[in-house]
N, C-alpha and C. Protein backbone atom coordinates (compact mmCIF):
# COMPACT_ATOMS: atom_id res chain seq x y z
N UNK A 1 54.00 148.83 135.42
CA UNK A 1 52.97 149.27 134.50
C UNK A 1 53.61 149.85 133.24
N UNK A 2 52.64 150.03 132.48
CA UNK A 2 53.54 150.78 130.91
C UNK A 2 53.86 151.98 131.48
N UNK A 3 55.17 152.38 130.87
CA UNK A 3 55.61 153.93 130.75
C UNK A 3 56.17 153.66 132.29
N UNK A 4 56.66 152.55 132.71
CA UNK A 4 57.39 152.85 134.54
C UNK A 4 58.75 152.29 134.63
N UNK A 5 59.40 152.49 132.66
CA UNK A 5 61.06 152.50 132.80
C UNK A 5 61.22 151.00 132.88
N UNK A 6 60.69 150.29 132.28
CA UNK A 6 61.26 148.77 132.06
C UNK A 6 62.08 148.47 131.20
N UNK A 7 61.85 149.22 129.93
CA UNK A 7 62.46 148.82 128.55
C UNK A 7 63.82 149.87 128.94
N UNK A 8 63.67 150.84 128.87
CA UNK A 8 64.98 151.94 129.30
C UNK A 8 65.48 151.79 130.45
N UNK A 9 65.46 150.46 131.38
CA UNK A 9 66.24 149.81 132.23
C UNK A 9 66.80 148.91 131.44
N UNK A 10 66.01 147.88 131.19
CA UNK A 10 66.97 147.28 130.65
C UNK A 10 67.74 147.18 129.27
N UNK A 11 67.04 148.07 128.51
CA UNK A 11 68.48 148.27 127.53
C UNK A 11 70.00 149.07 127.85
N UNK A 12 69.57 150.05 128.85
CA UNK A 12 70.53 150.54 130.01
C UNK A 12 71.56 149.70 130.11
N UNK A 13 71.03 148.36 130.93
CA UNK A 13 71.87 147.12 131.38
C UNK A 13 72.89 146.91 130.40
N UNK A 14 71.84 146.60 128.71
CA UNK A 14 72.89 146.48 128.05
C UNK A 14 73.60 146.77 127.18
N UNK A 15 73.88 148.25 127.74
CA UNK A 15 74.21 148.91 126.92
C UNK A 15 74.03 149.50 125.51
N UNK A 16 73.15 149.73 125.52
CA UNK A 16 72.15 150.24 124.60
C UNK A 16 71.96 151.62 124.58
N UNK A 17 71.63 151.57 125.77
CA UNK A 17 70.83 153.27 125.96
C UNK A 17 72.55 153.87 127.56
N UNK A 18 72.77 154.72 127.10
CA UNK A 18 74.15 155.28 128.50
C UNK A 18 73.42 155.06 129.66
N UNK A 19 74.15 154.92 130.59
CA UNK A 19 73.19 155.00 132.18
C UNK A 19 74.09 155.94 132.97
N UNK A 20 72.91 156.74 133.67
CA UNK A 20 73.47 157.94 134.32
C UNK A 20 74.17 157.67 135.44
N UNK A 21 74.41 156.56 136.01
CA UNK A 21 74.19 156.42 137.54
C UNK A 21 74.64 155.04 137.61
N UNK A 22 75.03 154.21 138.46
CA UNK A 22 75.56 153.11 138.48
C UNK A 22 76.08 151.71 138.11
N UNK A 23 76.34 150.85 138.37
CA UNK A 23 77.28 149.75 137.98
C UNK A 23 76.48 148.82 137.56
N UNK A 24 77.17 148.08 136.54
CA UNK A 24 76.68 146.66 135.44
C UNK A 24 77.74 145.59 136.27
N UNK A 25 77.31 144.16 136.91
CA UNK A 25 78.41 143.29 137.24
C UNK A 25 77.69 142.20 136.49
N UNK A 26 78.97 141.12 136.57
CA UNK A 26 79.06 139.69 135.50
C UNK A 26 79.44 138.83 137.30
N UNK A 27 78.97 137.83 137.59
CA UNK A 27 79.80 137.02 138.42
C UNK A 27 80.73 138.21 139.57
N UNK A 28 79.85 139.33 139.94
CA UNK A 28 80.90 140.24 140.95
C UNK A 28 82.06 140.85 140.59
N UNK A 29 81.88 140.58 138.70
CA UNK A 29 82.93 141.78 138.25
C UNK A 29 82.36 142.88 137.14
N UNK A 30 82.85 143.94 137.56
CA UNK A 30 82.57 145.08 136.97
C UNK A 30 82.23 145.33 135.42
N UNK A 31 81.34 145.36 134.39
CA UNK A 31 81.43 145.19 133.23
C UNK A 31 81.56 146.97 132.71
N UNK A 32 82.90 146.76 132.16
CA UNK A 32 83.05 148.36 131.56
C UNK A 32 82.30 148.61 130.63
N UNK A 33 82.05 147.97 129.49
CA UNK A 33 81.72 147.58 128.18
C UNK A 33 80.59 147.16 127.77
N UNK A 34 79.01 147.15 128.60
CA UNK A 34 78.33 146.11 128.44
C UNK A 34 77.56 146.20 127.33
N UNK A 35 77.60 147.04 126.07
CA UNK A 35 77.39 146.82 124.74
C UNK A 35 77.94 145.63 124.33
N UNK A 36 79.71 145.53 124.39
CA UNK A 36 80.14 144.74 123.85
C UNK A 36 80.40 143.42 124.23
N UNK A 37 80.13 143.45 125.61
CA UNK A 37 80.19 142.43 126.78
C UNK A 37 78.50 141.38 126.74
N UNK A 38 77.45 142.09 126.52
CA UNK A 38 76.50 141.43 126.12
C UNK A 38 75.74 140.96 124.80
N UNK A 39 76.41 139.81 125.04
CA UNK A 39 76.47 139.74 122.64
C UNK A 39 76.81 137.59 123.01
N UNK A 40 76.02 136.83 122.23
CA UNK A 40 75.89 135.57 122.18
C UNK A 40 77.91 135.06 122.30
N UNK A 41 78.13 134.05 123.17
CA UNK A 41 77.21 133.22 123.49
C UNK A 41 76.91 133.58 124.84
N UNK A 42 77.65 134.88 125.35
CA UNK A 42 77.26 135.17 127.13
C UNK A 42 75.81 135.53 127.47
N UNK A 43 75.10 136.47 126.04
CA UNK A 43 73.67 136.71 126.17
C UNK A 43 73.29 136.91 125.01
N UNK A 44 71.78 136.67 124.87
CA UNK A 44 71.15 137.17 123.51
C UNK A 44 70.17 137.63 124.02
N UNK A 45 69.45 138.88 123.57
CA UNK A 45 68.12 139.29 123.19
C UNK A 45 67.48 139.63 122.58
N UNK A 46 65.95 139.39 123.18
CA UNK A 46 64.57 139.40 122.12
C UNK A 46 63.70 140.77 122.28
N UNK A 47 63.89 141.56 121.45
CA UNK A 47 63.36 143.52 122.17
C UNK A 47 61.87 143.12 122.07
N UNK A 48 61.17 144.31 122.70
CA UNK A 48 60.05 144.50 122.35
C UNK A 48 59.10 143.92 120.69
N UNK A 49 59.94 144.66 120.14
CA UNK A 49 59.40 144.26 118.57
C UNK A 49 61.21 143.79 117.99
N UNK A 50 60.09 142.65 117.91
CA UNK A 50 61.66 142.08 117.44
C UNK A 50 61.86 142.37 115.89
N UNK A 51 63.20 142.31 115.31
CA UNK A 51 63.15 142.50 113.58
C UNK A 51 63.70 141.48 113.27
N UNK A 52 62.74 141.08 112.33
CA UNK A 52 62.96 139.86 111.27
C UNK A 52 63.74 140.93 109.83
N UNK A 53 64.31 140.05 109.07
CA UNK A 53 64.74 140.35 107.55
C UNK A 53 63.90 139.55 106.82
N UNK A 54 63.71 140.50 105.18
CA UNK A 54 63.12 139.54 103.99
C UNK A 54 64.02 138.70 103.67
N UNK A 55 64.23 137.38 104.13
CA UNK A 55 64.56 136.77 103.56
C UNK A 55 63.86 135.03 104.35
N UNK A 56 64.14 134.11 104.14
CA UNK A 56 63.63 132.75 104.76
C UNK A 56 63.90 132.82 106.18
N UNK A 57 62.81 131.78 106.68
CA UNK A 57 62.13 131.94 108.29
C UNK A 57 63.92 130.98 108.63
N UNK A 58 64.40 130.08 108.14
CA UNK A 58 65.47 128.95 108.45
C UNK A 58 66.53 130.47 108.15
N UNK A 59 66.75 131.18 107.09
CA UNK A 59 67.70 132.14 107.71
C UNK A 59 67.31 133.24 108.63
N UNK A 60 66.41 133.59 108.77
CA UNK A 60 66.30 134.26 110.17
C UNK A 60 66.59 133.82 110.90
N UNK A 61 66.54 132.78 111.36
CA UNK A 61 67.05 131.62 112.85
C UNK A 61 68.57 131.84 112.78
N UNK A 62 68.82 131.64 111.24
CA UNK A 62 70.61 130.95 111.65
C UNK A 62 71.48 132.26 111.73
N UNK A 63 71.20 133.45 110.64
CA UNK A 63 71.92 134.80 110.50
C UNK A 63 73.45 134.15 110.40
N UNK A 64 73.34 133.14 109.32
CA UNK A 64 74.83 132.81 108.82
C UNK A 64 75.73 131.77 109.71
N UNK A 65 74.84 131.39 110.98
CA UNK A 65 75.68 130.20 111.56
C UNK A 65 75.14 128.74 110.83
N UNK A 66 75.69 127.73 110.95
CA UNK A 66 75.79 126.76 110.67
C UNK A 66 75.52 125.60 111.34
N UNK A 67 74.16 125.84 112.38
CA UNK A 67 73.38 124.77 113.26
C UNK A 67 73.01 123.62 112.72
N UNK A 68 73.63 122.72 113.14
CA UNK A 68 73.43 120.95 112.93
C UNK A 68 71.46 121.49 112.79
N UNK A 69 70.76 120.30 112.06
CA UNK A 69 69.44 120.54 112.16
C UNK A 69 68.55 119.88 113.46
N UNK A 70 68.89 119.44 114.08
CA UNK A 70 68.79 118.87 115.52
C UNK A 70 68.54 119.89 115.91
N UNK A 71 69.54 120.89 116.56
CA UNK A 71 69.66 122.20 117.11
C UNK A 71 68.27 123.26 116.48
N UNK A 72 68.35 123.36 115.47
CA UNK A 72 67.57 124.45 115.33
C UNK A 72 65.96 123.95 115.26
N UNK A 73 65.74 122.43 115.29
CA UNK A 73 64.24 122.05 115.91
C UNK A 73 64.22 122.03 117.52
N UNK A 74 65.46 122.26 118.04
CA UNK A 74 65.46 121.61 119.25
C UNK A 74 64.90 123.58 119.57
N UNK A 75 65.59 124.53 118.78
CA UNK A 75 65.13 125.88 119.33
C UNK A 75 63.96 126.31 119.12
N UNK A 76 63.56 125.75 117.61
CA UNK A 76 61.79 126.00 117.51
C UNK A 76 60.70 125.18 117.97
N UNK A 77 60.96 124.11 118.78
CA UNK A 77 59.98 123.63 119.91
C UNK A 77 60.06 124.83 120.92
N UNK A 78 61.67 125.10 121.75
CA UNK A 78 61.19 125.73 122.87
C UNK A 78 60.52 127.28 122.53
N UNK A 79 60.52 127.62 121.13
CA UNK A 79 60.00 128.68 121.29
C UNK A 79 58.50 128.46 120.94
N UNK A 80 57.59 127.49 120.67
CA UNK A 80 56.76 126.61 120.59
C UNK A 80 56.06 127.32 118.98
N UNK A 81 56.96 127.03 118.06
CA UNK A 81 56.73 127.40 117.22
C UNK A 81 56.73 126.68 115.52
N UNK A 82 56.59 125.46 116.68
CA UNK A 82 56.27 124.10 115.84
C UNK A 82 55.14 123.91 114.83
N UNK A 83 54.07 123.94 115.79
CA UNK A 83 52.81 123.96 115.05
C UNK A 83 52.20 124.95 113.73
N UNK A 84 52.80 125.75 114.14
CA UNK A 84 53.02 127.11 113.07
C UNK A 84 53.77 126.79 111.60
N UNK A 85 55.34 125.50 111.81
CA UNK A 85 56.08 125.56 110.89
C UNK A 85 55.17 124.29 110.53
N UNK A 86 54.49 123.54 110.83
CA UNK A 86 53.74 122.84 110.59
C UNK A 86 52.94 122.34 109.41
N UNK A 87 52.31 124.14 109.89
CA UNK A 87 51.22 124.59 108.79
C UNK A 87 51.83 125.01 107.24
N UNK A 88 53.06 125.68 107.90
CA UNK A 88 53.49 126.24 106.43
C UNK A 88 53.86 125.25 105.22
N UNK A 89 53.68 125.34 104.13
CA UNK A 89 53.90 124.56 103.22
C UNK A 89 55.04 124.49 102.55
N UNK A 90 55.92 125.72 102.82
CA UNK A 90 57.72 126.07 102.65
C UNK A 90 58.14 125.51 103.75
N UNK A 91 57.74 124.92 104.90
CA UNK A 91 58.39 124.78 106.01
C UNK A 91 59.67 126.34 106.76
N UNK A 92 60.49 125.85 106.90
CA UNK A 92 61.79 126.62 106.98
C UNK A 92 62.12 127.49 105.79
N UNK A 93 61.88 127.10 104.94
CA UNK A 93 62.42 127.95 103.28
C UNK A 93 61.17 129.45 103.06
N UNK A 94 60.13 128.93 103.94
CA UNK A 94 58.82 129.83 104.01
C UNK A 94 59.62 131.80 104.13
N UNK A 95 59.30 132.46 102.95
CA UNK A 95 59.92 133.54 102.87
C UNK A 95 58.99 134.95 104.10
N UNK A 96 59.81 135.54 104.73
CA UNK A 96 58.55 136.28 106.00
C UNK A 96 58.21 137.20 105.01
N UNK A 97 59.03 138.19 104.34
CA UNK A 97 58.91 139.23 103.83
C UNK A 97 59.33 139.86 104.70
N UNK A 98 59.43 141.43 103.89
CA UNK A 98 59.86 142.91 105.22
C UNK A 98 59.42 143.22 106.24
N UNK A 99 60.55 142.69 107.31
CA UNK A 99 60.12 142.99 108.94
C UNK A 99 59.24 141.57 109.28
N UNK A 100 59.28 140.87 107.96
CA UNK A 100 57.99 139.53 108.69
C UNK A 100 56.90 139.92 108.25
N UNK A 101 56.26 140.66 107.49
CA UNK A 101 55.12 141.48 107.14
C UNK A 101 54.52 139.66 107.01
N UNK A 102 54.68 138.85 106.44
CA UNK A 102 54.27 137.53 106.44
C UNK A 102 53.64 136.56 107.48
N UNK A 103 54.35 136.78 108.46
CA UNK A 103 53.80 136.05 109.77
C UNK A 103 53.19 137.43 110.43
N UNK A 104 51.90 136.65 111.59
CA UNK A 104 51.31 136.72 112.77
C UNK A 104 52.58 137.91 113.83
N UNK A 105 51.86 138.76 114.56
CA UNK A 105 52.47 139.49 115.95
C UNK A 105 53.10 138.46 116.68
N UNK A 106 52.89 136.99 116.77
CA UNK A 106 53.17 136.16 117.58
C UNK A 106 54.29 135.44 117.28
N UNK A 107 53.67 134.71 115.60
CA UNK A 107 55.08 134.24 115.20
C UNK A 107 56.36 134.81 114.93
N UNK A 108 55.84 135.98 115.15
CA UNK A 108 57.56 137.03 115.10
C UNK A 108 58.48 136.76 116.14
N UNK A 109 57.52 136.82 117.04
CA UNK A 109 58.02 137.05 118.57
C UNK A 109 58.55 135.70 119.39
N UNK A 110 57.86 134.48 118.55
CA UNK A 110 58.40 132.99 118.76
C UNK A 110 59.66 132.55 117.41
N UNK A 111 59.52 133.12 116.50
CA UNK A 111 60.77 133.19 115.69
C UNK A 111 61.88 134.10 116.22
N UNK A 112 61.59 135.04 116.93
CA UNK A 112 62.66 136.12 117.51
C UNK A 112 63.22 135.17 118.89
N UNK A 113 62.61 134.65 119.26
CA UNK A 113 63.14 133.51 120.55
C UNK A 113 63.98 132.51 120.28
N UNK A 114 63.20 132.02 119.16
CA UNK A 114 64.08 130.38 118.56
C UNK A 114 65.17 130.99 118.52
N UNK A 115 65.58 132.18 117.49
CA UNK A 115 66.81 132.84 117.22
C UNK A 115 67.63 132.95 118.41
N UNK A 116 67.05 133.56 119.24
CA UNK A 116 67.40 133.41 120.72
C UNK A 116 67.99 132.40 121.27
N UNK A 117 66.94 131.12 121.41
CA UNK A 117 67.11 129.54 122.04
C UNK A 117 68.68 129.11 121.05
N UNK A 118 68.58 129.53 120.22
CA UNK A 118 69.73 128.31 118.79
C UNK A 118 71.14 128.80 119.38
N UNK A 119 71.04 130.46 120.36
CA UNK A 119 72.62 131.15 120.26
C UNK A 119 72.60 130.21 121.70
N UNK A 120 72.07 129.20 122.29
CA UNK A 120 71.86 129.23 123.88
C UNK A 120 72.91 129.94 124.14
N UNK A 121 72.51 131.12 124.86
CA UNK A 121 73.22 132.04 126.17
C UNK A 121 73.07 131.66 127.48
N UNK A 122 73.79 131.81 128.06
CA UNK A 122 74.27 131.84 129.47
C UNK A 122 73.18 132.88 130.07
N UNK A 123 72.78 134.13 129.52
CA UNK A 123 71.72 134.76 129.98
C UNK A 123 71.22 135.57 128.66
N UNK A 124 69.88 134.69 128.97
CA UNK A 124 68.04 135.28 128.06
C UNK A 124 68.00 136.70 128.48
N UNK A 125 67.81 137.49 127.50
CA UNK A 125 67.22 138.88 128.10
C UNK A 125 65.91 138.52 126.94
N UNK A 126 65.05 139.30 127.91
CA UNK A 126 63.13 139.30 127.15
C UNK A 126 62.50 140.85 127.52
N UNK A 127 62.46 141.27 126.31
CA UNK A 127 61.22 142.01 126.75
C UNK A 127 60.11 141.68 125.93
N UNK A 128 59.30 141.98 126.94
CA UNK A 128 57.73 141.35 126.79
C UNK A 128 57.43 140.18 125.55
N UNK A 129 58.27 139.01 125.89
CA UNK A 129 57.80 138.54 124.55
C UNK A 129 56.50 138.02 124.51
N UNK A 130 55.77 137.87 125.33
CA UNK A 130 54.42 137.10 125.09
C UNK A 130 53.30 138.05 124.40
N UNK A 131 53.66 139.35 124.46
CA UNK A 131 52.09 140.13 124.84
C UNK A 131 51.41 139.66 123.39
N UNK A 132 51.50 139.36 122.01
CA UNK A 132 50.98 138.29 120.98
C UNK A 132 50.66 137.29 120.65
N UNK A 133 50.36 136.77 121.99
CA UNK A 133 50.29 135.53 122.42
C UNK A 133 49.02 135.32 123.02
N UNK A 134 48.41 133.77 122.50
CA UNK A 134 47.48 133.70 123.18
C UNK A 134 47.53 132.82 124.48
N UNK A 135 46.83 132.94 125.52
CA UNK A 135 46.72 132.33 126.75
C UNK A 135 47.53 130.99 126.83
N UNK A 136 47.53 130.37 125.52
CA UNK A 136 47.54 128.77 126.38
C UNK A 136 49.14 128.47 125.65
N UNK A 137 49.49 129.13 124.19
CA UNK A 137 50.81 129.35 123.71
C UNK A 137 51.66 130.32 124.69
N UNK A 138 51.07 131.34 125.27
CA UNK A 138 52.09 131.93 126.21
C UNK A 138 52.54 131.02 127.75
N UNK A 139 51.47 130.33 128.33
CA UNK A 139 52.07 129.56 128.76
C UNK A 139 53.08 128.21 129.10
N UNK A 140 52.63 128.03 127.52
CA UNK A 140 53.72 126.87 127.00
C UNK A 140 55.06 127.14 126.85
N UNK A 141 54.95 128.65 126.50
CA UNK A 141 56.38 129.37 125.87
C UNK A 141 57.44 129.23 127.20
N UNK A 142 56.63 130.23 128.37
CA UNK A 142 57.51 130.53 129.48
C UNK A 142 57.98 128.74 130.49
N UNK A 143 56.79 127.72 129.89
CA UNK A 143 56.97 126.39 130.89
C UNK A 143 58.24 125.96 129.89
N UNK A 144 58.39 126.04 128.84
CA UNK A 144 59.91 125.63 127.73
C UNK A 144 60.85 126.34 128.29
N UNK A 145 60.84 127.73 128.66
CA UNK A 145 61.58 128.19 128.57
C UNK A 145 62.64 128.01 130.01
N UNK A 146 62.33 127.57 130.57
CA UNK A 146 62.02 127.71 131.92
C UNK A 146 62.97 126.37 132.45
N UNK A 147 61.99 124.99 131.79
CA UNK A 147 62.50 124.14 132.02
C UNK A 147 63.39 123.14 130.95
N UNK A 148 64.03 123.98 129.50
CA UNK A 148 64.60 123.68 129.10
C UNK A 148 65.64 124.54 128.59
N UNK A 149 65.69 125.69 129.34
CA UNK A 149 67.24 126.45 129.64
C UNK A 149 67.34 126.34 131.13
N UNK A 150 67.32 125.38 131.86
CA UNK A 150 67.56 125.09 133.05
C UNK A 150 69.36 125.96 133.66
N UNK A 151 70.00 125.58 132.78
CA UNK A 151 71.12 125.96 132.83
C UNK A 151 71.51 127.40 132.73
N UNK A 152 70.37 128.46 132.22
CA UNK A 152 70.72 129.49 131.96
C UNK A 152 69.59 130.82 132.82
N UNK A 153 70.32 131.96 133.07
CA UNK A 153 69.45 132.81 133.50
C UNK A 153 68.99 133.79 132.64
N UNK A 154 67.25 133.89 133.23
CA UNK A 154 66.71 134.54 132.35
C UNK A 154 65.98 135.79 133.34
N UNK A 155 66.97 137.15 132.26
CA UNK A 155 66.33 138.69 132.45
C UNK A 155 64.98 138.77 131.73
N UNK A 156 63.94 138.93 132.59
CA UNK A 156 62.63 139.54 131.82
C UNK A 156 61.81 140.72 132.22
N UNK A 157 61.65 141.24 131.12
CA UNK A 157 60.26 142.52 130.98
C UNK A 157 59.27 141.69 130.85
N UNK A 158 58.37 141.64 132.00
CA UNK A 158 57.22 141.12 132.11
C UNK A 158 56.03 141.96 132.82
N UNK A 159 54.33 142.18 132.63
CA UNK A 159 53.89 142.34 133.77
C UNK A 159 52.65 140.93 133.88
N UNK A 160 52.95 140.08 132.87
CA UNK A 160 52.20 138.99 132.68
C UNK A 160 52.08 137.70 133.91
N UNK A 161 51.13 137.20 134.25
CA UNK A 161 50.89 136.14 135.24
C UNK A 161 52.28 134.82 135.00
N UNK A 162 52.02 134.45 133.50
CA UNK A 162 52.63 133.22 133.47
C UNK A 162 53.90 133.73 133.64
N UNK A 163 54.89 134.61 133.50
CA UNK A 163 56.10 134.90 133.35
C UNK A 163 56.31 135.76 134.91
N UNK A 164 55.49 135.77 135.43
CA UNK A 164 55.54 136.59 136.96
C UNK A 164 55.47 134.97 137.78
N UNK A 165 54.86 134.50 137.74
CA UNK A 165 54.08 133.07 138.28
C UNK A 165 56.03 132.09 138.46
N UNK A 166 56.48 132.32 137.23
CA UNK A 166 57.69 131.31 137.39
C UNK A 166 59.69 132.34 137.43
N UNK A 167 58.97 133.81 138.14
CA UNK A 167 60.27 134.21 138.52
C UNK A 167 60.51 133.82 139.71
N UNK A 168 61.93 133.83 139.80
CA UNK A 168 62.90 134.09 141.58
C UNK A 168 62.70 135.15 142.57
N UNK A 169 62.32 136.08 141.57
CA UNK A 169 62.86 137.28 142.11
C UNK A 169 61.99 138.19 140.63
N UNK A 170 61.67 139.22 142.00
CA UNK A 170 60.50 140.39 140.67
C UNK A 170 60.96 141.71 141.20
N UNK A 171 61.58 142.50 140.48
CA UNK A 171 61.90 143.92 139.95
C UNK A 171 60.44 144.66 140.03
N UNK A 172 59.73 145.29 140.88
CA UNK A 172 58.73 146.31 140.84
C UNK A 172 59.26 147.54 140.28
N UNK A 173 58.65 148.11 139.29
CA UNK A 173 59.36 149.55 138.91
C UNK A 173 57.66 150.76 139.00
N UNK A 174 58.35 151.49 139.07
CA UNK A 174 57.12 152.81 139.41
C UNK A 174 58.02 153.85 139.28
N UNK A 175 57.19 155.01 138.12
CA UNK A 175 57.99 156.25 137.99
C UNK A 175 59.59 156.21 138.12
N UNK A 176 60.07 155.18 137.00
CA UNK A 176 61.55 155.32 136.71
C UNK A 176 62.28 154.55 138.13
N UNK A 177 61.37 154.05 138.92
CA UNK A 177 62.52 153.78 139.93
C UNK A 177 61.72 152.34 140.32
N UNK A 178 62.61 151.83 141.33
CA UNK A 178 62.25 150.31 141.98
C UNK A 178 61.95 150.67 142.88
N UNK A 179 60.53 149.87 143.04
CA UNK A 179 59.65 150.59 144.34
C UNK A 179 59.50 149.18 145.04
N UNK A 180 59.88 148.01 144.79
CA UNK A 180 59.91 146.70 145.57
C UNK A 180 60.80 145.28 144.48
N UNK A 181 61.20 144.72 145.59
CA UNK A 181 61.67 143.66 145.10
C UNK A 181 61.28 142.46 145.85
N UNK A 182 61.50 141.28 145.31
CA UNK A 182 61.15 140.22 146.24
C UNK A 182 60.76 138.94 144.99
N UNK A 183 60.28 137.91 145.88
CA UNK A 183 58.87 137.00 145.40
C UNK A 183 57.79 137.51 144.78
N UNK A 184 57.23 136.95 143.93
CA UNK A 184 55.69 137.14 143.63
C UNK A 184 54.87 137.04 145.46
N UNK A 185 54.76 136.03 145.92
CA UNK A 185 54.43 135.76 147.29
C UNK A 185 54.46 137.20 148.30
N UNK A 186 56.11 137.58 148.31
CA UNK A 186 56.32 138.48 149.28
C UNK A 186 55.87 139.62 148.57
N UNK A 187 55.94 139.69 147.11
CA UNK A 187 55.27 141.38 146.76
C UNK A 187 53.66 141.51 147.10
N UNK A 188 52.77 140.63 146.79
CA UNK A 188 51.44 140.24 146.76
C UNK A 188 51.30 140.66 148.12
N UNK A 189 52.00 140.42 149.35
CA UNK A 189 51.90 140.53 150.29
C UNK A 189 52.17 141.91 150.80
N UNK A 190 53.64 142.79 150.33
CA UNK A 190 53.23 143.75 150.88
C UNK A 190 54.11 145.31 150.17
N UNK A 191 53.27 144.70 148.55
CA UNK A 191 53.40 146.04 147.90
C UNK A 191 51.85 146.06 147.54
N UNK A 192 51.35 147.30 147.61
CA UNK A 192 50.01 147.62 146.81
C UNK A 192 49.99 147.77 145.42
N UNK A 193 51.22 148.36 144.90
CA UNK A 193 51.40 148.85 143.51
C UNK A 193 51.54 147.64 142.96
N UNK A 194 52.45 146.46 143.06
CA UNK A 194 52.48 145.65 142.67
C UNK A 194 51.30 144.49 142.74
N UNK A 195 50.57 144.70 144.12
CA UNK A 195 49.32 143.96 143.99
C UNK A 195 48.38 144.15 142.98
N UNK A 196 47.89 145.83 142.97
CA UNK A 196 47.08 146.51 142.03
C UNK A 196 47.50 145.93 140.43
N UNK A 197 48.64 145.76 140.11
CA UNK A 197 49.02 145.78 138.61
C UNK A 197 48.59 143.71 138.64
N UNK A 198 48.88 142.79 139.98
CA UNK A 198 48.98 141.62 139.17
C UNK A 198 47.16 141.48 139.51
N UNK A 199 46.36 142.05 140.09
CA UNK A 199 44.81 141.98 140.28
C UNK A 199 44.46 142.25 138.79
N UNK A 200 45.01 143.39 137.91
CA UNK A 200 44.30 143.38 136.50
C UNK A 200 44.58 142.52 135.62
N UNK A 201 45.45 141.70 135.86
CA UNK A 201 46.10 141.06 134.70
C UNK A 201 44.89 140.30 134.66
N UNK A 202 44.51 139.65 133.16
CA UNK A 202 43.33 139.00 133.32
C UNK A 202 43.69 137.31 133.82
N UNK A 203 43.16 136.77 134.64
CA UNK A 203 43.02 135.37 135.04
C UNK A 203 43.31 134.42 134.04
N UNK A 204 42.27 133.97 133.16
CA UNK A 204 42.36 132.86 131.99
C UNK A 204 42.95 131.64 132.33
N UNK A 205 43.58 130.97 132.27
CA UNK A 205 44.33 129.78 132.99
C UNK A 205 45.35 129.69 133.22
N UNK A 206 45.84 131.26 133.12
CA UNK A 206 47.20 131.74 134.10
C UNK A 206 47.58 131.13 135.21
């Protein structure tokens, strides 16, 4: 639920925020460093509110790399943020303004991904990227994401259906701590807290 230590877990992880109390591992080895240890191409992430710069939507994506143009449509499909560049009449050259003041809550958050998709990492970290999203784009987002970083693992802040619906494995948190782990299946089954939170989520064609 909000306020039950998701975001201050996992920026914890990566080193972001100090952690009081135990160990970060890579492959079963110890990460001393994981500020500096989690940084493209081993991981990239997309925060809560992601930050765009004033300057063009094509340099927000690249931040000075030099992506063949293949690549960087191949990142703004999976962040399904096609239809959007679509519309614009700058295409890519389309200027956001400060923070993005220009685009939609949504297209931030699917431009903050592409950026994401273009570094492909070895491991996605997400927090909440959908919640700007509507029903049928958030499910498109997580079915891309899903099945076209096949190769890569993805950390998420979620309490959403579609992004609960296609984990391995779900992190229950309550009052700062992990109060279950498992399946969607096995939590449904026999956590209440976690039942209670996926009963509100609203249905829609989740």
């Amino acid at each position: 639920r909000i306020g039950s230590g998701k975001t201050t877990l996992l920026r914890a992880v990566l080193g972001l925020l100090p952690a009081d109390a135990g160990t970060i591992s890579w492959n079963g080895e110890v990460v001393a460093a994981p500020a500096e240890f989690f940084v493209p191409p081993r991981a990239a992430y997309t925060p809560q509110v992601p930050r765009l710069f004033s300057m063009s939507l094509q340099d927000n994506l690249l931040l000075g790399r030099r992506d063949p143009e293949e690549r960087v449509t191949e990142a703004i499909r999976a962040a399904v943020l096609e239809p959007d560049l679509a519309a614009m009449p700058e295409g890519l050259a389309t200027k956001v303004g400060p923070l993005g003041v220009r685009l939609s809550g949504g297209q931030v958050q699917r431009a903050a991904a592409a950026r994401m998709f273009l570094r492909r990492p070895e491991l996605l970290v997400v927090d909440d990227l959908s919640s700007a999203l509507d029903v049928d784009t958030e499910k498109l987002l997580w079915e891309r994401l899903i099945a076209e970083r096949a190769g890569a693992t993805s950390l998420v802040v979620s309490h959403r259906r579609p992004a609960l619906r296609r984990a391995d494995q779900i992190v229950f948190l309550e009052d700062g701590r992990v109060a279950a782990v498992g399946t969607l299946e096995e939590l449904l089954e026999t956590s209440p807290g976690f039942r209670g939170l996926w009963e509100r989520e609203p249905n829609g064609s989740h």
